[in-house]
Protein backbone atom coordinates (compact mmCIF):
# COMPACT_ATOMS: atom_id res chain seq x y z
CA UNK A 1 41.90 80.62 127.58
CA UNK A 2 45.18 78.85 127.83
CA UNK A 3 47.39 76.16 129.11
CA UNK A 4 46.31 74.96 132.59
CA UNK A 5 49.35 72.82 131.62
CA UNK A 6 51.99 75.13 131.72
CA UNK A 7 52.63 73.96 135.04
CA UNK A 8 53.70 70.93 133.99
CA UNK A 9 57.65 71.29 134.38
CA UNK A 10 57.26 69.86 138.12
CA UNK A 11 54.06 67.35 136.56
CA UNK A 12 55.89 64.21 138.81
CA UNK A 13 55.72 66.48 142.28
CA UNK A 14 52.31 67.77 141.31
CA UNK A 15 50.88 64.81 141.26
CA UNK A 16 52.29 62.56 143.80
CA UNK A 17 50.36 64.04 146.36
CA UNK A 18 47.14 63.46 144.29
CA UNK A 19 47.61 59.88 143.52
CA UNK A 20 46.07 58.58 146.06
CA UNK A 21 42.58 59.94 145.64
CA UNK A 22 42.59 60.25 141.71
CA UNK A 23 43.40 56.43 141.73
CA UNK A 24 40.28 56.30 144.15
CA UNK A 25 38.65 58.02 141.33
CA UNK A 26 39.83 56.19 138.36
CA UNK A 27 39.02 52.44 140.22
CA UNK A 28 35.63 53.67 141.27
CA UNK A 29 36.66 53.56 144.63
CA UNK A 30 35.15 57.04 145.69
CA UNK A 31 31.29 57.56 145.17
CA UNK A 32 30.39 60.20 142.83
CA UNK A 33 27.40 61.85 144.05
CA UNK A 34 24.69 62.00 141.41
CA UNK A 35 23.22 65.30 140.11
CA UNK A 36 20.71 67.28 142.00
CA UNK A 37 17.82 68.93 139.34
CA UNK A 38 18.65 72.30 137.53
CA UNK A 39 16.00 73.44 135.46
CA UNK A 40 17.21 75.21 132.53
CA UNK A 41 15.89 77.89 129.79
CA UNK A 42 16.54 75.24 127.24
CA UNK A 43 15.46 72.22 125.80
CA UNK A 44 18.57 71.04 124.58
CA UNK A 45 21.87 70.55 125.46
CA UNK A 46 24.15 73.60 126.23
CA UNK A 47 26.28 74.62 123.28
CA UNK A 48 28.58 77.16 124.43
CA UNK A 49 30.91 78.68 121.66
CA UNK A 50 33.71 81.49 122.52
CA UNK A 51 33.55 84.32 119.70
CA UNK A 52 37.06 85.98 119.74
CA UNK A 53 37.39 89.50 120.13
CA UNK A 54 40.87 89.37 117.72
CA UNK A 55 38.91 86.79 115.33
CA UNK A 56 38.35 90.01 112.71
CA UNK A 57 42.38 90.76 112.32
CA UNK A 58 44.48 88.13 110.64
CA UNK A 59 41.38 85.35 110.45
CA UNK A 60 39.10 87.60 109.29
CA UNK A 61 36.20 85.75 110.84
CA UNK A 62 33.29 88.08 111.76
CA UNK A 63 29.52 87.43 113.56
CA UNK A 64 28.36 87.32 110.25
CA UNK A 65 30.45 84.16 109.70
CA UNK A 66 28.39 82.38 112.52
CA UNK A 67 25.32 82.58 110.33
CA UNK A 68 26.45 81.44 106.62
CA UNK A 69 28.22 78.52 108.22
CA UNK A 70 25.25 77.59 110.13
CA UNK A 71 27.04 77.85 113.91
CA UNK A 72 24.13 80.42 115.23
CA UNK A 73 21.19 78.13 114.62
CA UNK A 74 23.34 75.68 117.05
CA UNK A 75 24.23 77.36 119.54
CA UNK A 76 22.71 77.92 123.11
CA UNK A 77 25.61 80.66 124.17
CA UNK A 78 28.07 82.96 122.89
CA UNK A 79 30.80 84.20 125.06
CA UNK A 80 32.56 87.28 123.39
CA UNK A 81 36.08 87.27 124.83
CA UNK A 82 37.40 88.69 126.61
CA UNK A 83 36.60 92.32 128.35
CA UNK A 84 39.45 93.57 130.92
CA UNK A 85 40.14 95.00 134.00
CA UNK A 86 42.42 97.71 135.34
CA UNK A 87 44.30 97.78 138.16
CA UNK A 88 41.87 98.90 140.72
CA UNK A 89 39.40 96.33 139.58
CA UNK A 90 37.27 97.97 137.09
CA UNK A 91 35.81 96.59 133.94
CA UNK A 92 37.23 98.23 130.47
CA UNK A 93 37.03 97.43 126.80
CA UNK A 94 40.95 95.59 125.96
CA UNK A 95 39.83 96.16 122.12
CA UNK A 96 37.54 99.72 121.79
CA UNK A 97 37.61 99.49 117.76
CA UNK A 98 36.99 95.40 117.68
CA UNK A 99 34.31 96.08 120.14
CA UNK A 100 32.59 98.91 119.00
CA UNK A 101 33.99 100.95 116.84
CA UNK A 102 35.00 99.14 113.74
CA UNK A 103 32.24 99.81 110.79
CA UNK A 104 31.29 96.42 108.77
CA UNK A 105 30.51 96.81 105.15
CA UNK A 106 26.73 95.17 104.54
CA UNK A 107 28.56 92.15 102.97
CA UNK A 108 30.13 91.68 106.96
CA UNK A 109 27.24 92.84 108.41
CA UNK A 110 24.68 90.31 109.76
CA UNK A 111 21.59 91.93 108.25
CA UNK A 112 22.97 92.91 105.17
CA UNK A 113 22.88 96.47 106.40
CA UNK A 114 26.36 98.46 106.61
CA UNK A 115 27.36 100.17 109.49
CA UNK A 116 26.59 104.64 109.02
CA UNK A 117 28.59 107.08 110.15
CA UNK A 118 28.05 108.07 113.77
CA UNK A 119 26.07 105.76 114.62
CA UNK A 120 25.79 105.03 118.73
CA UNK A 121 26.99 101.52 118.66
CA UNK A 122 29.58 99.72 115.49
CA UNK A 123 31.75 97.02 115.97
CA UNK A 124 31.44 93.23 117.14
CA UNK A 125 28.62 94.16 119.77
CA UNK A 126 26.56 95.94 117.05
CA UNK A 127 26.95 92.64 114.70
CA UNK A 128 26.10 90.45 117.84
CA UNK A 129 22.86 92.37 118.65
CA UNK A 130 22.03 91.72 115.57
CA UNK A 131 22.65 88.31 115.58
CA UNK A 132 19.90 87.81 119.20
CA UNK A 133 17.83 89.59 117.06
CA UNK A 134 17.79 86.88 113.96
CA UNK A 135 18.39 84.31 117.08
CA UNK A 136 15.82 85.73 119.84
CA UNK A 137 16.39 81.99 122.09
CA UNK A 138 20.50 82.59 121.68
CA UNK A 139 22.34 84.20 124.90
CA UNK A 140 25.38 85.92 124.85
CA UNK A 141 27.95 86.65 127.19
CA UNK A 142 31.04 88.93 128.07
CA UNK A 143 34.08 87.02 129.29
CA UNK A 144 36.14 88.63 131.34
CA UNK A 145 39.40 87.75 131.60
CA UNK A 146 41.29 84.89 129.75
CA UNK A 147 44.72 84.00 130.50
CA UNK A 148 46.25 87.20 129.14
CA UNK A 149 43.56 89.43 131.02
CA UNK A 150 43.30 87.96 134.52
CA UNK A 151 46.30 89.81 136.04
CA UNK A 152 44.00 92.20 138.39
CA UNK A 153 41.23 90.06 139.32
CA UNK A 154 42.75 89.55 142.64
CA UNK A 155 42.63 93.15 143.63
CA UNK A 156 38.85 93.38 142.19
CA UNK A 157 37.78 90.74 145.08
CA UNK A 158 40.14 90.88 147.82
CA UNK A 159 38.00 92.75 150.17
CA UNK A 160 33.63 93.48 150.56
CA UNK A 161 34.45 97.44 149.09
CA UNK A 162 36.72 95.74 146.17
CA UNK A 163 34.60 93.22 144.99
CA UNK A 164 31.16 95.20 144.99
CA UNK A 165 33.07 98.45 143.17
CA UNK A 166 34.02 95.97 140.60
CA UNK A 167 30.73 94.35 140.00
CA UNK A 168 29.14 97.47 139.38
CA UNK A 169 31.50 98.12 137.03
CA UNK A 170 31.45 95.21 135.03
CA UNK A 171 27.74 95.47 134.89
CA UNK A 172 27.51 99.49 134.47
CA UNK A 173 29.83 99.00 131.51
CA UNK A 174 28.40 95.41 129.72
CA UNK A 175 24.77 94.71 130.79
CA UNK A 176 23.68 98.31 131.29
CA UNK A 177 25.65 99.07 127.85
CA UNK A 178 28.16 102.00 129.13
CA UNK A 179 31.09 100.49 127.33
CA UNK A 180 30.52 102.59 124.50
CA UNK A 181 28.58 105.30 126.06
CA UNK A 182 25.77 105.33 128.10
CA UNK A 183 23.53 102.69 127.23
CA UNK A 184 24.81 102.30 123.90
CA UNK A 185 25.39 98.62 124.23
CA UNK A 186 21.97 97.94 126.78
CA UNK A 187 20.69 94.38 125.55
CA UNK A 188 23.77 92.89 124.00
CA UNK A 189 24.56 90.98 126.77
CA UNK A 190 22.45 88.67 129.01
CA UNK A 191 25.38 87.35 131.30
CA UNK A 192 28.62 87.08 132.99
CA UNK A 193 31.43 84.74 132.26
CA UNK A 194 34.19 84.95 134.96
CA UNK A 195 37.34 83.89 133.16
CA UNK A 196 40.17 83.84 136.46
CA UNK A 197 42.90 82.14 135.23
CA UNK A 198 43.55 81.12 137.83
CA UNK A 199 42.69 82.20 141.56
CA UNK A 200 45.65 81.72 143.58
CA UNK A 201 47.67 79.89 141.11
CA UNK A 202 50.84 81.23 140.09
CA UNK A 203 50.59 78.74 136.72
CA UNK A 204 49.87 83.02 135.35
CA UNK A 205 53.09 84.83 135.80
CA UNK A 206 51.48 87.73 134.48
CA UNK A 207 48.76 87.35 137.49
CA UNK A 208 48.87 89.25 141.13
CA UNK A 209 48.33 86.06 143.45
CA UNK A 210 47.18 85.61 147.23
CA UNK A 211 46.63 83.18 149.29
CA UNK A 212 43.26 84.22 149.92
CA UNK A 213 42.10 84.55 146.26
CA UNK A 214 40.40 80.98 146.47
CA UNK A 215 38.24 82.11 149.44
CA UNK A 216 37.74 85.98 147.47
CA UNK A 217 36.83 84.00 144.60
CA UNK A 218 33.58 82.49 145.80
CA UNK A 219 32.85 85.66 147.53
CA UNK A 220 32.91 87.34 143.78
CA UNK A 221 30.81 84.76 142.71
CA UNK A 222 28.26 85.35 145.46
CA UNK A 223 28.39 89.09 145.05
CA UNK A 224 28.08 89.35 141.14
CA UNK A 225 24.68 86.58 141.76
CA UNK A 226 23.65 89.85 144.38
CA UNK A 227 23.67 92.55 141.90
CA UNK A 228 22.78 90.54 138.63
CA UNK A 229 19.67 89.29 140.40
CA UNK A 230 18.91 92.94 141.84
CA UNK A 231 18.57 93.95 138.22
CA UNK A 232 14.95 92.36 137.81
CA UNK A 233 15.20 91.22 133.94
CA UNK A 234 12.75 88.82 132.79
CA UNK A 235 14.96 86.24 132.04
CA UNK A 236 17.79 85.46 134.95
CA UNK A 237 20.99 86.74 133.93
CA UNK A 238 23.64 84.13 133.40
CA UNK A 239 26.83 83.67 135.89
CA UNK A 240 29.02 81.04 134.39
CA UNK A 241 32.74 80.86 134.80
CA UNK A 242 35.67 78.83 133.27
CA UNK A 243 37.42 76.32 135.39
CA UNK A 244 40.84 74.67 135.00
CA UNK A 245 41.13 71.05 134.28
CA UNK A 246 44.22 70.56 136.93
CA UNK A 247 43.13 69.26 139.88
CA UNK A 248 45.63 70.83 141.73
CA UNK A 249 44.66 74.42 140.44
CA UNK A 250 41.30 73.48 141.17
CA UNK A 251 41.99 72.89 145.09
CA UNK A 252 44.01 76.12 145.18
CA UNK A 253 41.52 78.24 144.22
CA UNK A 254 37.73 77.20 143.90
CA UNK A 255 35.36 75.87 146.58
CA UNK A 256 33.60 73.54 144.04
CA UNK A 257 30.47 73.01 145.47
CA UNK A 258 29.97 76.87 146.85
CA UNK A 259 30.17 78.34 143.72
CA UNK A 260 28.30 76.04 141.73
CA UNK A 261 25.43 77.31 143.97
CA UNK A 262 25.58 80.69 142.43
CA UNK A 263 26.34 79.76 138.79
CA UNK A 264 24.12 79.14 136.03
CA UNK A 265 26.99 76.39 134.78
CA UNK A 266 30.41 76.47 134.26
CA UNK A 267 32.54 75.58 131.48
CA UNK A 268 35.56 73.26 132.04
CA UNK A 269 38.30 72.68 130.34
CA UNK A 270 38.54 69.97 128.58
CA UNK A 271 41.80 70.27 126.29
CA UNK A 272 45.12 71.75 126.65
CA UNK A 273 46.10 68.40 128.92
CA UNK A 274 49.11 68.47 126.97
CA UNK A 275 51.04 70.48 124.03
CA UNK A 276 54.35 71.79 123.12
CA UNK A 277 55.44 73.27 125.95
CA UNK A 278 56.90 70.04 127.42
CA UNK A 279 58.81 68.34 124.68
CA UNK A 280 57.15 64.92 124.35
CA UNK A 281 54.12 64.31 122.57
CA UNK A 282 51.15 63.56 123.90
CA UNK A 283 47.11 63.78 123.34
CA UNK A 284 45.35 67.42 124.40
CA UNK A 285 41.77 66.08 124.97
CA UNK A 286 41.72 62.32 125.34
CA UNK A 287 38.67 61.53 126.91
CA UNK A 288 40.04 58.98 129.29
CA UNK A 289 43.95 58.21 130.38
CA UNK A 290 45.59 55.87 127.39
CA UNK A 291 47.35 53.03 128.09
CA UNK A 292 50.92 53.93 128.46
CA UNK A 293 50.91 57.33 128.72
CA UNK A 294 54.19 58.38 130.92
CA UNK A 295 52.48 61.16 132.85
CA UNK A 296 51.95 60.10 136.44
CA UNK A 297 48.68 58.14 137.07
CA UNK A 298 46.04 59.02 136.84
CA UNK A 299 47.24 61.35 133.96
CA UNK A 300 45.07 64.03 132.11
CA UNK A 301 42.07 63.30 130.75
CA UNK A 302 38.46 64.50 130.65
CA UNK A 303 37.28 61.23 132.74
CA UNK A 304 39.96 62.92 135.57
CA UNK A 305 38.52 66.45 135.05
CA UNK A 306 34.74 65.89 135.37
CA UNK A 307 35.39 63.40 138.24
CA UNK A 308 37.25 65.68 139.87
CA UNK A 309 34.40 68.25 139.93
CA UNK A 310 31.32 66.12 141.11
CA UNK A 311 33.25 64.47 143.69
CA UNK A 312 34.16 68.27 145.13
CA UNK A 313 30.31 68.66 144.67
CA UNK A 314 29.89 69.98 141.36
CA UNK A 315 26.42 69.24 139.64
CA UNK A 316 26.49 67.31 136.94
CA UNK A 317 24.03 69.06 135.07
CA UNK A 318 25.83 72.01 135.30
CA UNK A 319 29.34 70.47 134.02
CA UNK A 320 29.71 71.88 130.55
CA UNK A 321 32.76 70.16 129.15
CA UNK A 322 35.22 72.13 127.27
CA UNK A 323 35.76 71.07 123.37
CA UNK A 324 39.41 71.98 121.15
CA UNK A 325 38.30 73.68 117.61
CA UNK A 326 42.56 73.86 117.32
CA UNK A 327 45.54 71.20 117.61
CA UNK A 328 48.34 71.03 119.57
CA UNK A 329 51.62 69.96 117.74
CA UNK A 330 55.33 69.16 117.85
CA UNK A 331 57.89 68.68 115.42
CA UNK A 332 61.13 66.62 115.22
CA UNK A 333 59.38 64.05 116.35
CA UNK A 334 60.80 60.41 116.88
CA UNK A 335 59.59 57.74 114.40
CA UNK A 336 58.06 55.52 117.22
CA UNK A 337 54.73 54.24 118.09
CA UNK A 338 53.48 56.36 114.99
CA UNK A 339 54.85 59.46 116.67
CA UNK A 340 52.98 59.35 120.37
CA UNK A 341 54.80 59.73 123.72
CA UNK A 342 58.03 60.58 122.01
CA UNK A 343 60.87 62.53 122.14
CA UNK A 344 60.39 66.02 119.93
CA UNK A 345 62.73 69.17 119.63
CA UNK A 346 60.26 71.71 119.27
CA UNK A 347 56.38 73.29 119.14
CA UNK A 348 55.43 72.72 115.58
CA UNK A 349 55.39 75.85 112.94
CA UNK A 350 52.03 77.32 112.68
CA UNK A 351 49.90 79.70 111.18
CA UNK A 352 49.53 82.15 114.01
CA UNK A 353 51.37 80.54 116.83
CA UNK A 354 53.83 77.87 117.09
CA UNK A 355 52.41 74.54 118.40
CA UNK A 356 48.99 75.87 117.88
CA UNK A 357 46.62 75.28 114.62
CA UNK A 358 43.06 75.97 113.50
CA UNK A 359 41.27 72.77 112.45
CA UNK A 360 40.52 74.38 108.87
CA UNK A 361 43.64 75.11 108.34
CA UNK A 362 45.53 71.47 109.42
CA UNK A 363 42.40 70.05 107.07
CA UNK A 364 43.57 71.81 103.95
CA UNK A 365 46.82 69.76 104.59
CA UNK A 366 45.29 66.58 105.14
CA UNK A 367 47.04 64.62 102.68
CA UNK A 368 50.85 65.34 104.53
CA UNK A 369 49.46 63.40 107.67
CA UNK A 370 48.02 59.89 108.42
CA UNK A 371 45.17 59.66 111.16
CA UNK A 372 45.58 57.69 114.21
CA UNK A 373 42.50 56.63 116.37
CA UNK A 374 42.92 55.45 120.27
CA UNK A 375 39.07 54.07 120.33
CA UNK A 376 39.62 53.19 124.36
CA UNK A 377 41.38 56.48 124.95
CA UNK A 378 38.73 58.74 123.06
CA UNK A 379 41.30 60.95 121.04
CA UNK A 380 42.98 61.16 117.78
CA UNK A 381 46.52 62.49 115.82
CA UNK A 382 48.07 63.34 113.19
CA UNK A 383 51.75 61.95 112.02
CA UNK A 384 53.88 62.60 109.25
CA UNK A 385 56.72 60.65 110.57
CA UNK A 386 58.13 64.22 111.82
CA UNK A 387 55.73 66.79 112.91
CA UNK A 388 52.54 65.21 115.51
CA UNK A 389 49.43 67.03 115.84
CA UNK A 390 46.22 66.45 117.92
CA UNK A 391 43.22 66.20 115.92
CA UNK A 392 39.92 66.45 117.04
CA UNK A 393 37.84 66.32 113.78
CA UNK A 394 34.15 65.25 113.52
CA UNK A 395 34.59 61.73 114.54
CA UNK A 396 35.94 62.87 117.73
CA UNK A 397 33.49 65.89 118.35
CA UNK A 398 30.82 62.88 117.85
CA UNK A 399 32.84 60.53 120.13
CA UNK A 400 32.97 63.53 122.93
CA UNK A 401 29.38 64.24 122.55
CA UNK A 402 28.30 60.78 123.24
CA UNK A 403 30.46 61.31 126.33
CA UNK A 404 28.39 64.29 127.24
CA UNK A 405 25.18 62.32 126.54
CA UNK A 406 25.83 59.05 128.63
CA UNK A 407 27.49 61.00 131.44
CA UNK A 408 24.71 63.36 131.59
CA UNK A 409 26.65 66.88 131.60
CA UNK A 410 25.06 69.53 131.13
CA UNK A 411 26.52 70.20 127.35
CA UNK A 412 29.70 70.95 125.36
CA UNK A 413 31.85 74.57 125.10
CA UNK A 414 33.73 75.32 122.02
CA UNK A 415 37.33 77.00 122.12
CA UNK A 416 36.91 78.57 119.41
CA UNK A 417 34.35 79.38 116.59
CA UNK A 418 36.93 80.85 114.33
CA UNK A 419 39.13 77.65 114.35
CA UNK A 420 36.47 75.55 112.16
CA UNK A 421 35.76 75.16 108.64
CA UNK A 422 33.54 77.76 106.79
CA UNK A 423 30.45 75.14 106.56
CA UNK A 424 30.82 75.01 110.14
CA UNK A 425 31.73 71.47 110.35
CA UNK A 426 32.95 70.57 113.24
CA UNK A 427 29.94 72.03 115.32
CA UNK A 428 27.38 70.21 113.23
CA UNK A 429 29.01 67.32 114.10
CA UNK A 430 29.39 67.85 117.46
CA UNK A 431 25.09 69.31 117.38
CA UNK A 432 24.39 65.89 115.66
CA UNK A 433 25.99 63.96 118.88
CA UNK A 434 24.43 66.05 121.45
CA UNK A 435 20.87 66.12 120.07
CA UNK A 436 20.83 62.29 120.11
């Protein structure tokens, strides 16, 4: 779940040859078609939240964290991320002891129960059955992929054989429960998130690319809706997948409105626009263009994103727009219009990775920043006179859920539970918006 921006070296080039039709789009030149009617499982707006795998290492935030904070009781969906695949397409565990092996003490443990020797299933997919169990309306899903994990998912669809061995797989191994023996994990799941990052980009270099990945892509789609369905579960299983926020990654490798047919949603991103791997500041999740922003019009926003997916057919029901729990940041910044669009020297030190924070962790140092506001734009930073951060705190979660609301998407997705506070603050703020 990374930069779509990383591209963004060649940003002019890139988008000179969209500028026609995304200033079409920004003047409300081209018609966006309105939603067709999706009925869902759920009465209220999707809440999507990704539950890292690697969250129980150096954060130390397990499923059981979800509860005391008060996260479960608002979410729709969990995606656990990410499962992986090998080189001939198959679907394997990237973290076997995260998973399923790891025993959690009854003070981790979601029921208050610790984990026995030998028992079939341990790990995060133990805690998260238990956790559909104290949640019976809450879905989770298995992610597969991510931007670290999507080298091989062009050999898994590049031909009929390819793609249906891998399906099979994928479910054999995360809806039937083989991951951790036969059947051991049967009920943990109820879905499929495709995480390609991305189909016949090469934004990946870690990625094999083909031309025809775009066309394999909605193939995959098609044949993971074939065997989910042939299951026969009472409830539908879920087919979602994460799309990029580019526009030009998008035409390279998605046929927007064929694989909407097949998905229960999709999650897009909606953050990452910009960070420190081009050395001028610059807002990650503005939720339109602001005025005087030096990347070519129409720039990055959220306004760009979603438009760019219903006119390409998208539903807009089934738009769930991607939400930053994390900051992007730069240091040796230039003293100048309080720090945005300038000049910097390098990704800002951080706690895990440079030029990327948690939002607990920038709040605890609060008091070394002022707060700026763009009201127009829809986005928010933090200056010191040095080191610029984006900040999306509860004001802005609000801000982005009234967006959600008036534009009638189809909800909100959360990279990633383990950035917030331990009251869970910046999804209660973000619930609060959405259920109004």
């Amino acid at each position: 779940m990374v930069d779509y921006a990383r591209e963004t070296q060649t940003v002019a080039n890139r988008w000179k040859a969209a500028a026609v039709l995304a200033a079409v789009l920004v003047t409300g030149g081209l018609a966006v078609p309105q939603a067709q009617a999706h009925p869902d499982r759920h009465d209220r707006a999707r809440t999507v939240g990704y539950f890292t795998q690697w969250g129980i290492y150096a954060r130390d935030f397990v499923v059981r964290d979800l509860v005391t904070s008060g996260t479960a009781a608002r979410l729709t969906h969990i995606n656990y991320a990410f499962g992986s695949l090998d080189e001939q397409g198959s679907c394997v565990s990237s973290d076997a002891w995260a998973d399923f092996q790891k025993p959690f003490s009854a003070e981790q443990s979601v029921d208050g129960k610790a984990d026995e020797p030998g028992q079939k299933l341990a790990g995060n997919l133990n805690q998260l059955r238990k956790l559909k169990a104290k949640y019976p309306r809450l879905r989770v899903n298995i992610s597969l992929g991510g931007w670290s994990g999507s080298k091989y998912f062009s050999n898994a669809a590049l031909t009929p054989q390819s793609r249906a061995a891998h399906v099979k797989s994928c479910l054999d191994q995360w809806i039937k429960g083989d991951i951790a023996g036969p059947g051991a994990a049967a009920g943990v799941f109820d879905g499929i998130d495709l995480d390609w990052e991305w189909p016949g980009s090469a934004a990946n270099p870690g990625n094999v690319v083909r031309p025809e990945d775009k066309v394999n892509f909605t193939a995959l789609v098609q044949e993971y809706r074939t065997q989910l369905d042939r299951l026969h579960r009472r409830d539908r299983p879920d087919l979602t997948a994460y799309l990029p926020a580019n526009p030009l990654q998008l035409d390279k490798g998605f046929e927007v409105s064929k694989i909407f047919r097949n998905l229960t949603f999709g999650t897009v991103q909606g953050y990452d626009y910009h960070g420190a791997w081009d050395l001028e500041t610059n807002q990650q999740s503005a939720l339109r263009t602001p005025k005087g922003d030096p990347t070519p019009a129409p720039g990055f926003s959220s306004q760009v994103t979603v438009d760019s997916y219903l006119t390409r057919g998208a539903p807009r029901d089934k738009i769930v727009l991607g939400v930053p729990f994390f900051s992007r940041g730069w240091t040796g910044v230039r003293n100048v219009n309080n720090g945005l669009f300038q000049p910097a020297t390098a990704a800002a030190p951080a706690t895990y990775e440079a030029g990327n924070e948690d939002y607990k962790i920038l709040k605890a140092k609060l008091g070394q920043y002022k707060v700026y506001r763009d009201e127009r734009a829809g986005h928010a930073w933090l200056f010191d006179g040095s080191t610029f951060w984006t900040w999306d705190d509860p004001i802005e979660m609000r801000r982005k859920a009234r967006y959600i609301t008036d534009r009638h998407l189809g909800g909100a997705m959360i990279w990633s539970l383990d950035n917030d506070t331990a009251d869970g603050e910046l999804i209660a703020a973000l619930h609060r918006g959405l259920s109004h």
